[in-house]
Protein backbone atom coordinates (compact mmCIF):
# COMPACT_ATOMS: atom_id res chain seq x y z
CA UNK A 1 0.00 0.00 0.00
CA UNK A 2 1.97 3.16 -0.67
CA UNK A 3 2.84 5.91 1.61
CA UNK A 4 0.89 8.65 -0.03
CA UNK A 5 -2.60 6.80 1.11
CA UNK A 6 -2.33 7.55 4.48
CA UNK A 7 -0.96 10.95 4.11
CA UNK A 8 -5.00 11.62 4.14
CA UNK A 9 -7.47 11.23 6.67
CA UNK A 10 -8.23 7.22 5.81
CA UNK A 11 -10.57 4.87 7.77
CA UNK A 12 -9.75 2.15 5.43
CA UNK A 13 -6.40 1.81 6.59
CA UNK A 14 -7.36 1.30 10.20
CA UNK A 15 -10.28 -1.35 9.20
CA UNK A 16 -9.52 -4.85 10.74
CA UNK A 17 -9.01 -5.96 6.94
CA UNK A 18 -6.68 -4.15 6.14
CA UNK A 19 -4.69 -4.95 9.15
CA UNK A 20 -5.01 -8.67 8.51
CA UNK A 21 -3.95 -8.26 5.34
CA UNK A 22 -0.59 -6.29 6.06
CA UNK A 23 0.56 -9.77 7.30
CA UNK A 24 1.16 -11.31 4.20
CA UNK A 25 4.46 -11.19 2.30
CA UNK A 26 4.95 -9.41 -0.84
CA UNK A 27 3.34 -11.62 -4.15
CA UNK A 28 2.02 -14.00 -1.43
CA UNK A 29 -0.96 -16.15 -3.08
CA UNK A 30 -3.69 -17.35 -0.70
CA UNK A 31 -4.71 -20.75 -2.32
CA UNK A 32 -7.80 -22.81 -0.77
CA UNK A 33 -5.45 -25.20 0.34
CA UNK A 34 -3.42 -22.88 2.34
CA UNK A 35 -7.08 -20.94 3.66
CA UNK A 36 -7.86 -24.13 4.80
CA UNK A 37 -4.64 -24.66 6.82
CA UNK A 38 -5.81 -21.56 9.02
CA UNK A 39 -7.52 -23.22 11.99
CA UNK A 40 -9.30 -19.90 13.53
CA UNK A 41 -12.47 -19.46 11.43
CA UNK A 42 -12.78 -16.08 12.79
CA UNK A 43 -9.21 -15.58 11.08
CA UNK A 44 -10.02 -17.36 8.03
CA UNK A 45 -12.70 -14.92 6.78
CA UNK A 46 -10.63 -11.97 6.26
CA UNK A 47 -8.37 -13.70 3.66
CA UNK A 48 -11.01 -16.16 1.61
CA UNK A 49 -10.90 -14.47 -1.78
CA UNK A 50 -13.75 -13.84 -3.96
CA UNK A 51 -12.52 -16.92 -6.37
CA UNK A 52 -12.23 -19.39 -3.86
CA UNK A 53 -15.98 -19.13 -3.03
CA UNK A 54 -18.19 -21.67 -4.66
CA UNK A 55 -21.80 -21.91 -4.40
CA UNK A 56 -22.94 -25.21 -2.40
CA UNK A 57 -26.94 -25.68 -3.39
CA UNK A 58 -28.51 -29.15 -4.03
CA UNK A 59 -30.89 -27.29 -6.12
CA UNK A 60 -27.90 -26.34 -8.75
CA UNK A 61 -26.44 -29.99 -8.70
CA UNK A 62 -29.71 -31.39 -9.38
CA UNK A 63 -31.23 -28.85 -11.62
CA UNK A 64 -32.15 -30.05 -15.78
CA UNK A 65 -30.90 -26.96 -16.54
CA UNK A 66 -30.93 -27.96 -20.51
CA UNK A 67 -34.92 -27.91 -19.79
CA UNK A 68 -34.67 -24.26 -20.14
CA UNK A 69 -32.51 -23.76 -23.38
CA UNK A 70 -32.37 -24.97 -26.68
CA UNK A 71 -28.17 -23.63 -27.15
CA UNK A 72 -26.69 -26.16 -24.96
CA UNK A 73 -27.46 -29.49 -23.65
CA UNK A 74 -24.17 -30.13 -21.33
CA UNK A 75 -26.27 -30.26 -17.85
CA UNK A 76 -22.64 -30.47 -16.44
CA UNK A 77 -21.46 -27.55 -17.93
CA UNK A 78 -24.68 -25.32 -17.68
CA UNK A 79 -24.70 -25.72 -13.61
CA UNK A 80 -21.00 -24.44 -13.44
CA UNK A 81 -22.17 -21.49 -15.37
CA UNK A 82 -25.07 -20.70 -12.77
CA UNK A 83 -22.67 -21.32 -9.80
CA UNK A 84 -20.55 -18.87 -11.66
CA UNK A 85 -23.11 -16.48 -11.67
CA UNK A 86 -24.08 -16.39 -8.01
CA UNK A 87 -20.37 -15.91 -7.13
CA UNK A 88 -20.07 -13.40 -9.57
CA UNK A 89 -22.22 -10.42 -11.48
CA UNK A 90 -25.14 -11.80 -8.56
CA UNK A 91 -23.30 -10.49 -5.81
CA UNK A 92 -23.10 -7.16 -7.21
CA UNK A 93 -26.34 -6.66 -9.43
CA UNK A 94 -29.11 -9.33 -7.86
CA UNK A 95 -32.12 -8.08 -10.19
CA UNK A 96 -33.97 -11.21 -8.56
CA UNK A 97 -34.35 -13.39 -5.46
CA UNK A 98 -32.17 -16.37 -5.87
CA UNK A 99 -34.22 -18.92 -4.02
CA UNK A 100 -37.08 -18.95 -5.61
CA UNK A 101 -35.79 -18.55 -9.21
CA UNK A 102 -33.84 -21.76 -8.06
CA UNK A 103 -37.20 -23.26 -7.13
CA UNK A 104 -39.15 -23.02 -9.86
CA UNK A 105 -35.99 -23.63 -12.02
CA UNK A 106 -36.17 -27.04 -10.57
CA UNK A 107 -39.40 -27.44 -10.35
CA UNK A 108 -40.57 -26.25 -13.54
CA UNK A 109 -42.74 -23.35 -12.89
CA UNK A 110 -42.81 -20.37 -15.07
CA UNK A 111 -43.53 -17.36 -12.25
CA UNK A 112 -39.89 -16.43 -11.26
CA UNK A 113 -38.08 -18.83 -13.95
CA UNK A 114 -38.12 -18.86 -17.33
CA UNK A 115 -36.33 -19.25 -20.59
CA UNK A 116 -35.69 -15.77 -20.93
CA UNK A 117 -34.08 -14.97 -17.72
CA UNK A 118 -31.94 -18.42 -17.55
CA UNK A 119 -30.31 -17.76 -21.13
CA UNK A 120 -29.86 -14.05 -19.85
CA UNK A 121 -27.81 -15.08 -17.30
CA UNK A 122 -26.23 -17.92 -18.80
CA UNK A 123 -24.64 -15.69 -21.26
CA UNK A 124 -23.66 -13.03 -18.49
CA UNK A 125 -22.02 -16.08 -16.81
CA UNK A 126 -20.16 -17.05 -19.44
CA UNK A 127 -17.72 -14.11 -18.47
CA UNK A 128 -16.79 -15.33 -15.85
CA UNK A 129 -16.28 -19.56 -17.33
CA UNK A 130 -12.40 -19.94 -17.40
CA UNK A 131 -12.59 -23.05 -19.36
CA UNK A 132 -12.91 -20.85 -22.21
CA UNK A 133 -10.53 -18.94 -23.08
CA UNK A 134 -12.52 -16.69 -26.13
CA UNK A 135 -15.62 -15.42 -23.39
CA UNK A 136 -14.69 -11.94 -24.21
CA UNK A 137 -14.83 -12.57 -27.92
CA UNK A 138 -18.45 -11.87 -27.58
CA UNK A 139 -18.87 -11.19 -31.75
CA UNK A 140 -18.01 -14.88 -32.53
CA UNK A 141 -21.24 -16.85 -33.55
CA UNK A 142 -19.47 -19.71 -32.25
CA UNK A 143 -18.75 -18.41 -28.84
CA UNK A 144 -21.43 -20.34 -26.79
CA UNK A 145 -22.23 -16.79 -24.91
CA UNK A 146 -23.28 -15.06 -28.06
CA UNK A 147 -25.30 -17.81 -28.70
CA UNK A 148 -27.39 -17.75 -25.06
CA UNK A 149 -27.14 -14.02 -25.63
CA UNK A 150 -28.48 -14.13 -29.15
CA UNK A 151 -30.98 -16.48 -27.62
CA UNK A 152 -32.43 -14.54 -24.62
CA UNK A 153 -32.72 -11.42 -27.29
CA UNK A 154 -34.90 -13.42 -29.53
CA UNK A 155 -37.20 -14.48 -26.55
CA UNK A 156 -37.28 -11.13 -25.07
CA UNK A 157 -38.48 -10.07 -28.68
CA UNK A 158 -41.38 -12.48 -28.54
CA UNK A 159 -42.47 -11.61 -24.51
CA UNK A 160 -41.88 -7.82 -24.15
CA UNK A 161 -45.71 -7.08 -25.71
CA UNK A 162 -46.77 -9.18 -22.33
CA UNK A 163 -43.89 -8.97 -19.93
CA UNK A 164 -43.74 -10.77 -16.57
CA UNK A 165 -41.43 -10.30 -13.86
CA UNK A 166 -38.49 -12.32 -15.56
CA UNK A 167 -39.01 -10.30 -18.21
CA UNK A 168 -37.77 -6.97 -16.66
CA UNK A 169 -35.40 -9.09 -14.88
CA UNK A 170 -34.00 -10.75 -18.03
CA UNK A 171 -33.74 -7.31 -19.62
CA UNK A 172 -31.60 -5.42 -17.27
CA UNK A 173 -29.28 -8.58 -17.46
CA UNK A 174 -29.06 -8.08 -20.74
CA UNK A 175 -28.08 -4.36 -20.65
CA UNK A 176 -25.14 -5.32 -18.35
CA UNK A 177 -23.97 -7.78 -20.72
CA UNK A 178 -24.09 -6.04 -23.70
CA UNK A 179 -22.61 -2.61 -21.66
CA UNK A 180 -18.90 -4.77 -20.72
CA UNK A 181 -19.16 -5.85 -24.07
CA UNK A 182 -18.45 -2.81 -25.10
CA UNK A 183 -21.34 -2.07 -26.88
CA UNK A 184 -23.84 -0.13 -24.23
CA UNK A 185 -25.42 1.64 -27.21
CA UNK A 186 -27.36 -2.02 -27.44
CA UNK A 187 -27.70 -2.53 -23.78
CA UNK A 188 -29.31 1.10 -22.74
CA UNK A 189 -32.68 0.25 -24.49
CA UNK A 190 -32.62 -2.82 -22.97
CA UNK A 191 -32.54 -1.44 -19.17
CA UNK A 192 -34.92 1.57 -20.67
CA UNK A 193 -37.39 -1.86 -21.62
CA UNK A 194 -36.66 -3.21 -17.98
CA UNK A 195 -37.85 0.20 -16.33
CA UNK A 196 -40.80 0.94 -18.26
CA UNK A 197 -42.04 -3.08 -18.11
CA UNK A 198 -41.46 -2.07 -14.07
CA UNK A 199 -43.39 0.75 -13.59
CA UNK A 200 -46.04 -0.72 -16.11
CA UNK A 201 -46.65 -3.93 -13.17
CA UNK A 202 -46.15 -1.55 -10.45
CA UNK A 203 -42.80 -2.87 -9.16
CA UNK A 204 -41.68 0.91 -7.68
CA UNK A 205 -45.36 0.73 -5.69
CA UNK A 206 -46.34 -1.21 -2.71
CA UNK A 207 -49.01 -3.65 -3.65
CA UNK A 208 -50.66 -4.86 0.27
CA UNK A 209 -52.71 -7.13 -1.93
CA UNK A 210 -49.42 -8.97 -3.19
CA UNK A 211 -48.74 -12.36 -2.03
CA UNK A 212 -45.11 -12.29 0.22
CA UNK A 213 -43.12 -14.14 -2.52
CA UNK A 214 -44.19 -11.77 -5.12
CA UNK A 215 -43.61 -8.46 -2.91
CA UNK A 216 -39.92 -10.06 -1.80
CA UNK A 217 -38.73 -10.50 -5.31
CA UNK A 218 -40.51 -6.97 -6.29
CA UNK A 219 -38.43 -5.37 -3.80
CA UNK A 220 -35.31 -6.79 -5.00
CA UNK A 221 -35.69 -6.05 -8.81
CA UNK A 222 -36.77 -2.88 -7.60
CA UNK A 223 -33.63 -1.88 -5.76
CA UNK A 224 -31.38 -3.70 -8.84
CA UNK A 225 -32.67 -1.31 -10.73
CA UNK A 226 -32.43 1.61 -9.03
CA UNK A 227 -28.64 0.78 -7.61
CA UNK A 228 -27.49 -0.15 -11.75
CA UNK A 229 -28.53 3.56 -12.21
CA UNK A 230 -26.62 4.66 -9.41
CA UNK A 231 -22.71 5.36 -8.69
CA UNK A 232 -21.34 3.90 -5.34
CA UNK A 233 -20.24 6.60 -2.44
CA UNK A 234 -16.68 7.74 -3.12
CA UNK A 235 -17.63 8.37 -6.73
CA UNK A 236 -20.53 10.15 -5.97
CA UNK A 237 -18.41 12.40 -3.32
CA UNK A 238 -15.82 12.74 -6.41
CA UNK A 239 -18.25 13.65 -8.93
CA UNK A 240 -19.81 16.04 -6.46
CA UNK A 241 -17.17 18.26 -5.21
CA UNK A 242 -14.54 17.78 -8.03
CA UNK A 243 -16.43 20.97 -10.46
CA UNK A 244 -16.04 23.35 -7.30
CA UNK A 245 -12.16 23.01 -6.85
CA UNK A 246 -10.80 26.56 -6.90
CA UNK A 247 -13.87 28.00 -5.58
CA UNK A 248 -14.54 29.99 -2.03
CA UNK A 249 -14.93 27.94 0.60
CA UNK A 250 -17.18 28.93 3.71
CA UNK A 251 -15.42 29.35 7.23
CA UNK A 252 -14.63 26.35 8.97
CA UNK A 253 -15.69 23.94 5.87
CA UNK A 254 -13.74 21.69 4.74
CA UNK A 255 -12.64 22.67 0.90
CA UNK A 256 -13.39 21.06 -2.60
CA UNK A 257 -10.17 20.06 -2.60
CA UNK A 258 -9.75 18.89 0.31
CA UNK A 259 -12.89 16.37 0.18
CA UNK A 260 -11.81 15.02 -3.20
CA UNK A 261 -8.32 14.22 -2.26
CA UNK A 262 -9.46 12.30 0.82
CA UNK A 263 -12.30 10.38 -1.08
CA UNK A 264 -9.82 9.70 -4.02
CA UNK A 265 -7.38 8.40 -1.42
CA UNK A 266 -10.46 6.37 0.08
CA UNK A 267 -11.41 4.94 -3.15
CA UNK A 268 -7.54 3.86 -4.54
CA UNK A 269 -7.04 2.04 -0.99
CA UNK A 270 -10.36 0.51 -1.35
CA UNK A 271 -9.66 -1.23 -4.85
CA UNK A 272 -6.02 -1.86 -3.57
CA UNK A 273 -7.29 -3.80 -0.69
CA UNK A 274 -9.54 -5.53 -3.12
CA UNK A 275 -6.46 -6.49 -5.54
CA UNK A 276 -4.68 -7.94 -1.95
CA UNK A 277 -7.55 -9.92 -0.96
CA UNK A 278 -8.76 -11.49 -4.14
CA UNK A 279 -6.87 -10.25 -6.86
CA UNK A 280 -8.16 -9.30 -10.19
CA UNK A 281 -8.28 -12.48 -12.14
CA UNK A 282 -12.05 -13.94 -11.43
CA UNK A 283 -14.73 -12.25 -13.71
CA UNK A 284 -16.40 -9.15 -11.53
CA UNK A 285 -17.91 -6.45 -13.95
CA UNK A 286 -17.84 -3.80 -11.29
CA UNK A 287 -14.24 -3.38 -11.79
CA UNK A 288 -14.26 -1.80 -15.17
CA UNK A 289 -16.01 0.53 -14.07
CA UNK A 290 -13.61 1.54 -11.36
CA UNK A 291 -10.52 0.49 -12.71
CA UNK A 292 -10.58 2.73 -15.67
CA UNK A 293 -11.68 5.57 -13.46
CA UNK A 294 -8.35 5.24 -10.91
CA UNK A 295 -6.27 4.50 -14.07
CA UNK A 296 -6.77 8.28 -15.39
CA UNK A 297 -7.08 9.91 -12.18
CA UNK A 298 -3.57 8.26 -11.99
CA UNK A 299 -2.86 9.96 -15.30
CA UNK A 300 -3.54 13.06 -14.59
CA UNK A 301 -1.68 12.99 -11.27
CA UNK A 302 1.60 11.60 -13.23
CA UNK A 303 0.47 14.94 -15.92
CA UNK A 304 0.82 17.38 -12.79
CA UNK A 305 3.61 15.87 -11.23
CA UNK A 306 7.38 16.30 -11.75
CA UNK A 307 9.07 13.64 -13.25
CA UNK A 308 10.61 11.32 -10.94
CA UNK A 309 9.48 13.07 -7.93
CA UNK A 310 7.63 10.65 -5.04
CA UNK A 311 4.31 11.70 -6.28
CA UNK A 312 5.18 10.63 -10.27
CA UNK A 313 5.99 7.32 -9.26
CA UNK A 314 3.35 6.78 -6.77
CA UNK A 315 0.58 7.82 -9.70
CA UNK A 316 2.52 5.49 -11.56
CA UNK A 317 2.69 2.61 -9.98
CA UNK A 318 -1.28 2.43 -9.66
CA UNK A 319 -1.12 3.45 -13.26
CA UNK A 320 0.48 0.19 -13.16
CA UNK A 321 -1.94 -1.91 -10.97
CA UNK A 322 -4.96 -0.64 -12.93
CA UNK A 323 -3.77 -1.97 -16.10
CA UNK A 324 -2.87 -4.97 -14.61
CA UNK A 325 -6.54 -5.63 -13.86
CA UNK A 326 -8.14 -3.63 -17.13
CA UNK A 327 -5.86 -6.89 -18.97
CA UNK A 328 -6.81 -9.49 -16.11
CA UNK A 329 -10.68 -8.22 -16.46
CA UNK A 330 -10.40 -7.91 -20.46
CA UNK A 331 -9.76 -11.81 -20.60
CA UNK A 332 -13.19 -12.31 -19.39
CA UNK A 333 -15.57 -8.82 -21.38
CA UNK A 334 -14.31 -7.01 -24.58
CA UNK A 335 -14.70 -3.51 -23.22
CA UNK A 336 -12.09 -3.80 -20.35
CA UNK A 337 -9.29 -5.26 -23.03
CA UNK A 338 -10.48 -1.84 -25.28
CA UNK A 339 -10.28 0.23 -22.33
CA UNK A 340 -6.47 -1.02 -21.43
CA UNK A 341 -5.60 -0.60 -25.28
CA UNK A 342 -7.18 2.67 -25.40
CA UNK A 343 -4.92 3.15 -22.25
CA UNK A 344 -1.44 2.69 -24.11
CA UNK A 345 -2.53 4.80 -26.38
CA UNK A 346 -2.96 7.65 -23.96
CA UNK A 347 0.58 7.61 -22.00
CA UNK A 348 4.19 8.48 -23.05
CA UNK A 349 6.19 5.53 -24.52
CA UNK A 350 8.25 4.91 -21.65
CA UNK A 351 5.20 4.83 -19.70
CA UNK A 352 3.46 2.57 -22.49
CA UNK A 353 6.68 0.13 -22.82
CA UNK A 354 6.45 -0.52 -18.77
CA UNK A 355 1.99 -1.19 -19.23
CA UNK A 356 3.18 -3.22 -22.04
CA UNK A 357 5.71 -5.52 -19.98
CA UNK A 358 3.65 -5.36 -16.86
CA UNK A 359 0.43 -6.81 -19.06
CA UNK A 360 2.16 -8.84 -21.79
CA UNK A 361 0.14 -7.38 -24.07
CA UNK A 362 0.86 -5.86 -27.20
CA UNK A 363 0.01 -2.74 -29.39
CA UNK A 364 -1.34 -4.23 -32.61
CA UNK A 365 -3.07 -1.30 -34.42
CA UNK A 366 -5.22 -4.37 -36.63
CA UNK A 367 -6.70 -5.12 -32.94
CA UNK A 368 -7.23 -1.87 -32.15
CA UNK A 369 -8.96 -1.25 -35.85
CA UNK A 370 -10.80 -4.77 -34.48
CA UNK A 371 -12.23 -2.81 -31.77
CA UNK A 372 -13.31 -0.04 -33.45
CA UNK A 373 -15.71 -1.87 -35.90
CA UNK A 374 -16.69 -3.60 -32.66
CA UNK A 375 -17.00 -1.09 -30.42
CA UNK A 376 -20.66 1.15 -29.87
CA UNK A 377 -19.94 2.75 -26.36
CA UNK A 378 -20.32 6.06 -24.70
CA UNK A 379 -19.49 4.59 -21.83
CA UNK A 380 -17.70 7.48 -19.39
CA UNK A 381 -14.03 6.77 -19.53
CA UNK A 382 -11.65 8.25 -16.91
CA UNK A 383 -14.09 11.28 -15.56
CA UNK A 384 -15.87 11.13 -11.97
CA UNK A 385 -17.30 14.21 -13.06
CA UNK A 386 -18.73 16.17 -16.36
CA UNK A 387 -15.62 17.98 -17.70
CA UNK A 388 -15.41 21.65 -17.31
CA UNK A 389 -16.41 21.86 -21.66
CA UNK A 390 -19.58 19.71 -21.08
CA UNK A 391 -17.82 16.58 -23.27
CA UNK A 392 -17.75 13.51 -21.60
CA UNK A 393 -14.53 11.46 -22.76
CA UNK A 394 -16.15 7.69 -23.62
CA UNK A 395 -15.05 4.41 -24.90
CA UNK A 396 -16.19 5.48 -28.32
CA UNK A 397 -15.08 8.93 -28.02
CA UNK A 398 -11.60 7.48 -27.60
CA UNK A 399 -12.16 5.07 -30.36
CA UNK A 400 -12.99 7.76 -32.97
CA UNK A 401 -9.98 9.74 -31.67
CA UNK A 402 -7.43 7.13 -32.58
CA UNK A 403 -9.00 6.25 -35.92
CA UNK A 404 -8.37 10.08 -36.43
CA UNK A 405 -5.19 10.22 -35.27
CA UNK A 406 -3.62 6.80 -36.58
CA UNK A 407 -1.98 7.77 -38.91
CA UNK A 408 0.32 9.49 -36.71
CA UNK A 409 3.12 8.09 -34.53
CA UNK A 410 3.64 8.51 -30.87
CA UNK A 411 0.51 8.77 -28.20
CA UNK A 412 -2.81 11.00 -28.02
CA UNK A 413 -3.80 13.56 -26.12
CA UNK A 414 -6.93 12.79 -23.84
């Protein structure tokens, strides 16, 4: 954890977490072997990682879960995937209540399960299958994701004239899939579907006259909807208080300034405590979002700073651990690997010959020219907050900018 982190006033860094984690040595990798060697449960919890976790449900080992799609009929294979799921994109956007899609999954009932919403999240799963080692080639017809996802398109096609439940629950899945894909200009309808299908069966109003099961899983598509719209707290704070840097500050308030250093310090120690406890390998769609942010923030920093100076290298080296996990995260969604490319082009080439060795990944300007056929994003890139000349920098934004500046050598300016 560098220095410069605590230099701030930092909760994080006092958390019991963080002081369990100061214990291990440097490139130290907790296996579930060695987890298991730790005899204190109490212990144990703070260093499980994310990837060790596997969901333990008869329900999933017993499930016909080929009963519910026509793209795949590898029961084996298809239970892995929803495993994967609840470990995964579940933990962080649960548009439904797990038990009792799982029940009527198994039981074959149609009022929280259906085809819809299983090959919905069958193809978000698929992210986050390492057997396969093309998941974030999402444009191949023979990629079995783009075939669920081609699937659950065509049935939401056929239901949204009478939608259910699932429906909405199927299409804001959908919009999350097709967003780290790198092509949100797809997946916005989609949630735009999901909302209106909500407010058209009431799902934002108490019903009293609702059973319990259908008021629990209300509640919960409810709040997935509302928290995929929203930004989590130290990028709100950011996004708040960053436009009134430079301004007057009342007596005896803390400044702008101030506040957005200290929730910028908050939110690098947060992600850096999430790289030492679980590392960035295993498929979590959350992190491009934050990653990318914390990567130019970096930028910038390294922009202001002298070169060579503490600060330059500090910026640098989480310049550093942000690319590592835009190229861990871009082996499981397109838009993460486009992000880190887009990334290379954006820094000096000493800086870009380090991101290159630290990723192992090359420039190829015939991927790059890949990506921009492939890519339809306006996905915010690098910018907590609306830039002072009202232009959002985005995914395709960047895209057109290097297709305008290829022919050039050297990097662009962002």
């Amino acid at each position: 954890m560098p220095p410069f982190l605590g230099n701030r006033e930092n909760p994080y860094l006092q958390s019991s977490l963080y002081d369990k984690l100061r214990t291990l040595s440097p490139h130290q990798i907790l296996t579930k072997e060695s987890v298991r060697d730790i005899e204190n449960e109490s212990e144990r919890i703070y260093f499980i990682p994310y990837h060790a976790a596997e969901i333990v449900d008869p329900r999933i080992s017993a499930v016909d879960a080929s009963y519910w799609t026509t793209v795949n009929s590898d029961n084996t294979m298809l239970r892995v995937l929803l495993g994967t799921y609840f470990v995964s994109e579940y933990l962080f956007h649960p548009y439904f209540d797990k038990d009792l899609f799982l029940e009527d999954m198994v039981n074959g009932r149609t009022r929280f399960c259906s085809a819809l919403l299983v090959n919905a999240i069958l193809a978000a799963a698929w992210h986050g299958y390492r057997p396969a080692t093309d998941r974030a080639a999402h444009w191949m017809p023979e990629n079995i994701g783009y075939r669920f996802l081609a699937e659950a398109r065509r049935l939401l096609d056929l239901e949204r004239t009478n939608p259910t439940i699932t429906t909405i629950q199927a299409a804001a899945i959908i919009c999350l899939t097709c967003t780290i894909n790198g092509v949100d200009d797809l997946g916005w309808p989609y949630l735009q579907m999901s909302l209106e299908m909500a407010k058209t069966l009431n799902l934002f109003s108490y019903a009293p006259e609702s059973d319990h099961e259908w008021q629990r899983t209300a509640a919960i598509t409810a709040w997935g909807l509302f928290n995929w719209q929203a930004m989590h707290f130290h990028v709100v704070i950011i996004s708040m208080f960053e436009p009134f840097i430079g301004t007057d500050t009342p007596p005896g308030e803390a400044s702008a300034e101030t506040i957005v250093a200290e929730s910028k310090a908050c939110f690098e120690t947060l992600i850096r405590m999430y790289y030492l406890r679980h590392g960035f390998e295993s498929y979590d769609p959350s992190l491009f979002q934050f990653l990318q942010l914390l990567a130019y923030s970096a930028l910038e920093d390294m922009r202001r700073a002298e070169g060579g100076s503490q600060l330059y290298e500090s910026a640098r080296s989480t310049l550093v651990l942000c690319a590592r996990g835009l190229r861990d995260q871009g082996r499981c969604y397109f838009a993460s690997e486009a992000t880190l490319r887009l990334l290379l082009e954006s820094v000096g080439p000493e800086d870009a010959g380090l991101l290159k060795e630290v990723t192992e990944i090359e420039q190829d300007d015939g991927r790059l020219s890949h990506m921009a056929r492939e890519i339809r994003s306006e996905w915010p890139i690098g910018a907590f907050s609306i830039p002072r000349d009202g232009n959002y920098r985005t995914l395709g934004n960047f895209i057109r900018m290097w297709e305008a500046n290829r022919s050039s050598s050297g990097s662009f300016s962002s």
